[in-house]
N, C-alpha and C. Protein backbone atom coordinates (compact mmCIF):
# COMPACT_ATOMS: atom_id res chain seq x y z
N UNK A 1 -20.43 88.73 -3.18
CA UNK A 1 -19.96 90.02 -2.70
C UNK A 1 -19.96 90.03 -1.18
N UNK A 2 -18.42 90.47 -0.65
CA UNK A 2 -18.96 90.41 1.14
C UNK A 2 -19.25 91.89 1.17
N UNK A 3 -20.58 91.45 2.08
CA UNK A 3 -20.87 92.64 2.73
C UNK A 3 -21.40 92.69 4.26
N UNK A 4 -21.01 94.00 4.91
CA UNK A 4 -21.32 93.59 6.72
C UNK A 4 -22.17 92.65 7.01
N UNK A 5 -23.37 92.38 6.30
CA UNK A 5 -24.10 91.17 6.88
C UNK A 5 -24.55 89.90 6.41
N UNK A 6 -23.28 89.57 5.73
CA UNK A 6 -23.68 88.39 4.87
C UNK A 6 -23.66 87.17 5.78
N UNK A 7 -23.33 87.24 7.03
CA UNK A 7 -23.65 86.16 7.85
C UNK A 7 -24.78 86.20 8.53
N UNK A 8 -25.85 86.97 8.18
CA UNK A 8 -27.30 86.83 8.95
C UNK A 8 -28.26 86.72 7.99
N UNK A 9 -29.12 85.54 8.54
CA UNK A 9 -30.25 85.33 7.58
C UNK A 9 -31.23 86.79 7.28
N UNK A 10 -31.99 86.31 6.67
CA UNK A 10 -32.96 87.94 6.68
C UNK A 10 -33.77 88.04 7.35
N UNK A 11 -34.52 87.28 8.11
CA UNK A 11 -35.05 87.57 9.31
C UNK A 11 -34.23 88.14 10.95
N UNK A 12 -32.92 88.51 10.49
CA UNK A 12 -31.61 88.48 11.63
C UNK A 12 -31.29 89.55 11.13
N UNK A 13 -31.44 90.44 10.03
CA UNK A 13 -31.38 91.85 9.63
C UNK A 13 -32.28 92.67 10.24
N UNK A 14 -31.71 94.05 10.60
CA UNK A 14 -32.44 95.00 11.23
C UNK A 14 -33.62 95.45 9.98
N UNK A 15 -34.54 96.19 10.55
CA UNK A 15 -35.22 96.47 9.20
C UNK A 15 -35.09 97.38 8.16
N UNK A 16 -34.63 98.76 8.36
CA UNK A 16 -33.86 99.40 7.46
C UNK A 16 -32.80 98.62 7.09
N UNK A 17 -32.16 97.50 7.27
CA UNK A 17 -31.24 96.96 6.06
C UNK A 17 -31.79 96.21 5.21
N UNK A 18 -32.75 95.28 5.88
CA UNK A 18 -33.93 94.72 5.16
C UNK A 18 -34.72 95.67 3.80
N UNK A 19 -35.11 96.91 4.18
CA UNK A 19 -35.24 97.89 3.16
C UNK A 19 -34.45 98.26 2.42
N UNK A 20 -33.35 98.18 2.41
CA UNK A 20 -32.29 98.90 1.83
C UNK A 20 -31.67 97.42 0.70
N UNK A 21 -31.83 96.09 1.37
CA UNK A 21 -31.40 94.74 0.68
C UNK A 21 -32.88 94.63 -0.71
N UNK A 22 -33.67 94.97 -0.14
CA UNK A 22 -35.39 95.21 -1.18
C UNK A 22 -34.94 95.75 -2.04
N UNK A 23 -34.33 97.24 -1.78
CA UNK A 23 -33.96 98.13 -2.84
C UNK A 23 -33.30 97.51 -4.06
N UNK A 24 -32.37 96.98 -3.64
CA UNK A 24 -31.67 96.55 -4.89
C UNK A 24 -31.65 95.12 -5.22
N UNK A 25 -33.40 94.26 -4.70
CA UNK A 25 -33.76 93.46 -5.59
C UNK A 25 -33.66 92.58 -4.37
N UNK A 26 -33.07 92.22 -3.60
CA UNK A 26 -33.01 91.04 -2.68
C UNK A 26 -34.76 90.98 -1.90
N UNK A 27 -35.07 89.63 -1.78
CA UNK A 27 -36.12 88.85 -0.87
C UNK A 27 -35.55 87.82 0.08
N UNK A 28 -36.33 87.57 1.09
CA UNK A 28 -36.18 86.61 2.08
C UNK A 28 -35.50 85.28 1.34
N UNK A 29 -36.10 84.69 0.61
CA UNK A 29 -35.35 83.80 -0.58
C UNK A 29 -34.46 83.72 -0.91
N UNK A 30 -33.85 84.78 -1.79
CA UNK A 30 -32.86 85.09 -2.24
C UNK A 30 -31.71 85.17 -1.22
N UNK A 31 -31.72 86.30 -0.05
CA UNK A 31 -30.90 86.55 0.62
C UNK A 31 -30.25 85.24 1.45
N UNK A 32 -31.48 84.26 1.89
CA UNK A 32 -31.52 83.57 2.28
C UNK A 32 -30.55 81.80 1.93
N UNK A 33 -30.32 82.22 0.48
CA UNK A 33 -29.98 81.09 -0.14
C UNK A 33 -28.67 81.90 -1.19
N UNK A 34 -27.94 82.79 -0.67
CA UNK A 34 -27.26 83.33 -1.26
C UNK A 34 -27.00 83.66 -2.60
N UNK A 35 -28.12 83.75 -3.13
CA UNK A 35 -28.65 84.33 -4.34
C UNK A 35 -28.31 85.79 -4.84
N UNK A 36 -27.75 86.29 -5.84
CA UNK A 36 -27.67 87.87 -6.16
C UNK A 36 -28.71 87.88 -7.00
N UNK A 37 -29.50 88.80 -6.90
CA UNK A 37 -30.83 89.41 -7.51
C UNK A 37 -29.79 90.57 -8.90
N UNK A 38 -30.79 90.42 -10.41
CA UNK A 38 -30.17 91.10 -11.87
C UNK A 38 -29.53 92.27 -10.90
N UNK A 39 -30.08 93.02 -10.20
CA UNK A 39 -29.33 94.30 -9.72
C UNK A 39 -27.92 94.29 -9.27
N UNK A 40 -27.51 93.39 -9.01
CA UNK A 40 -26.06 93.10 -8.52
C UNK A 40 -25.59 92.98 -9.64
N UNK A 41 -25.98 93.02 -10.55
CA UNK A 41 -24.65 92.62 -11.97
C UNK A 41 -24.89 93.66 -13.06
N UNK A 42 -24.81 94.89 -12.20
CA UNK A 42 -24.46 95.93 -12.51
C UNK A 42 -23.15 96.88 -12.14
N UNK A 43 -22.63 97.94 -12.47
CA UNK A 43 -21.56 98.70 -12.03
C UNK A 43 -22.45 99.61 -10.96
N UNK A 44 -21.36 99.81 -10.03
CA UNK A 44 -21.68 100.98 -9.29
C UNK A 44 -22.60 102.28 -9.98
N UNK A 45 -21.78 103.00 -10.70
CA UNK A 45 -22.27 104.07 -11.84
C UNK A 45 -23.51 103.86 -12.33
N UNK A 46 -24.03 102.50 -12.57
CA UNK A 46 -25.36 102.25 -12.97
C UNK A 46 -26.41 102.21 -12.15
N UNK A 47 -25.95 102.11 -10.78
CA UNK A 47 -26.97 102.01 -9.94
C UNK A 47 -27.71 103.70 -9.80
N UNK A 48 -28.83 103.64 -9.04
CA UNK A 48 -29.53 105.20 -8.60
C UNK A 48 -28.99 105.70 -7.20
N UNK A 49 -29.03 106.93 -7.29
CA UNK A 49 -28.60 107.46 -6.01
C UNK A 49 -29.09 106.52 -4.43
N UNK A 50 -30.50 106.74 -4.67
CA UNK A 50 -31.14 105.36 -4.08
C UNK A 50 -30.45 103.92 -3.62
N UNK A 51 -30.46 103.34 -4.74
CA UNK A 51 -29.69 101.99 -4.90
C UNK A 51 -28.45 101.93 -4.26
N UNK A 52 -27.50 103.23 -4.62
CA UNK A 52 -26.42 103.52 -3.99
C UNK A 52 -26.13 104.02 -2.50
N UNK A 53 -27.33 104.15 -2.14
CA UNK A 53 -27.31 104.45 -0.47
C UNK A 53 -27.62 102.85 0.42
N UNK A 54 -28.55 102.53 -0.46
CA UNK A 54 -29.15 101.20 -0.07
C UNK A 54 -27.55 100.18 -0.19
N UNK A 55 -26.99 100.45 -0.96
CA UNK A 55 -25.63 99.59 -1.27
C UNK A 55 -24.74 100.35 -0.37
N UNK A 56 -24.66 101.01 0.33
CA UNK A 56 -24.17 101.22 1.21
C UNK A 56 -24.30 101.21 2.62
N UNK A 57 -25.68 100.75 2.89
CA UNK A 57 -26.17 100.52 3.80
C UNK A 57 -25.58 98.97 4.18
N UNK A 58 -25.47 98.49 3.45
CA UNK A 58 -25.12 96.73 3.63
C UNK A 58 -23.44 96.74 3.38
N UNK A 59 -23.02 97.75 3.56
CA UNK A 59 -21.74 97.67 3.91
C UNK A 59 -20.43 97.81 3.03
N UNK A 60 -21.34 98.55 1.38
CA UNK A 60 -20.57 98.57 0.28
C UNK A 60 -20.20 99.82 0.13
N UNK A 61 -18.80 99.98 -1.13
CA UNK A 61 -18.56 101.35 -1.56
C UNK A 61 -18.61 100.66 -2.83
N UNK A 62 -17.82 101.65 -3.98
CA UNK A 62 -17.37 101.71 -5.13
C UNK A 62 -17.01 100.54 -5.55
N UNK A 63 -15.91 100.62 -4.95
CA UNK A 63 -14.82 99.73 -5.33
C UNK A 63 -14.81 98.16 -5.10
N UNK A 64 -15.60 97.83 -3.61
CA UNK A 64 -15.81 96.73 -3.00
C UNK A 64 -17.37 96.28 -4.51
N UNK A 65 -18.19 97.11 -4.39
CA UNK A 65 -19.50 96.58 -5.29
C UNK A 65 -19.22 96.04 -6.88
N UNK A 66 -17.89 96.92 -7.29
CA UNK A 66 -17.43 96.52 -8.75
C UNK A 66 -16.68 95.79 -8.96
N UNK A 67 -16.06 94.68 -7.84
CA UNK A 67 -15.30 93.44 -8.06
C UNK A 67 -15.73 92.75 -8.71
């Protein structure tokens, strides 16, 4: 999935995106090695209001997250 910061490691993320990448399952690891954490292989609609701010924080909407 592209999203605004898929070209920075996770130590190169600000920290509220860092919080917001947590939210919906991502670690230093993961992010790191371009890994999607179970939470990504969900629909938009399934996510929590939460999840859905946090997924928007990294640069997603609707439409871009349900490709």
């Amino acid at each position: 999935m592209p999203g605004k910061y898929d070209d920075y490691d996770w130590d190169e993320l600000p920290k509220d995106v860092q919080e917001a990448a947590a939210l919906l399952g991502y670690n230093k690891k993961l992010w790191d090695t371009d890994k999607e954490p179970d939470e990504c292989d969900v629909y938009w609609r399934e996510l929590s209001a939460e999840q859905q701010a946090a997924a928007a924080k990294l640069g997603y909407d609707q439409k871009e997250w349900d490709k």
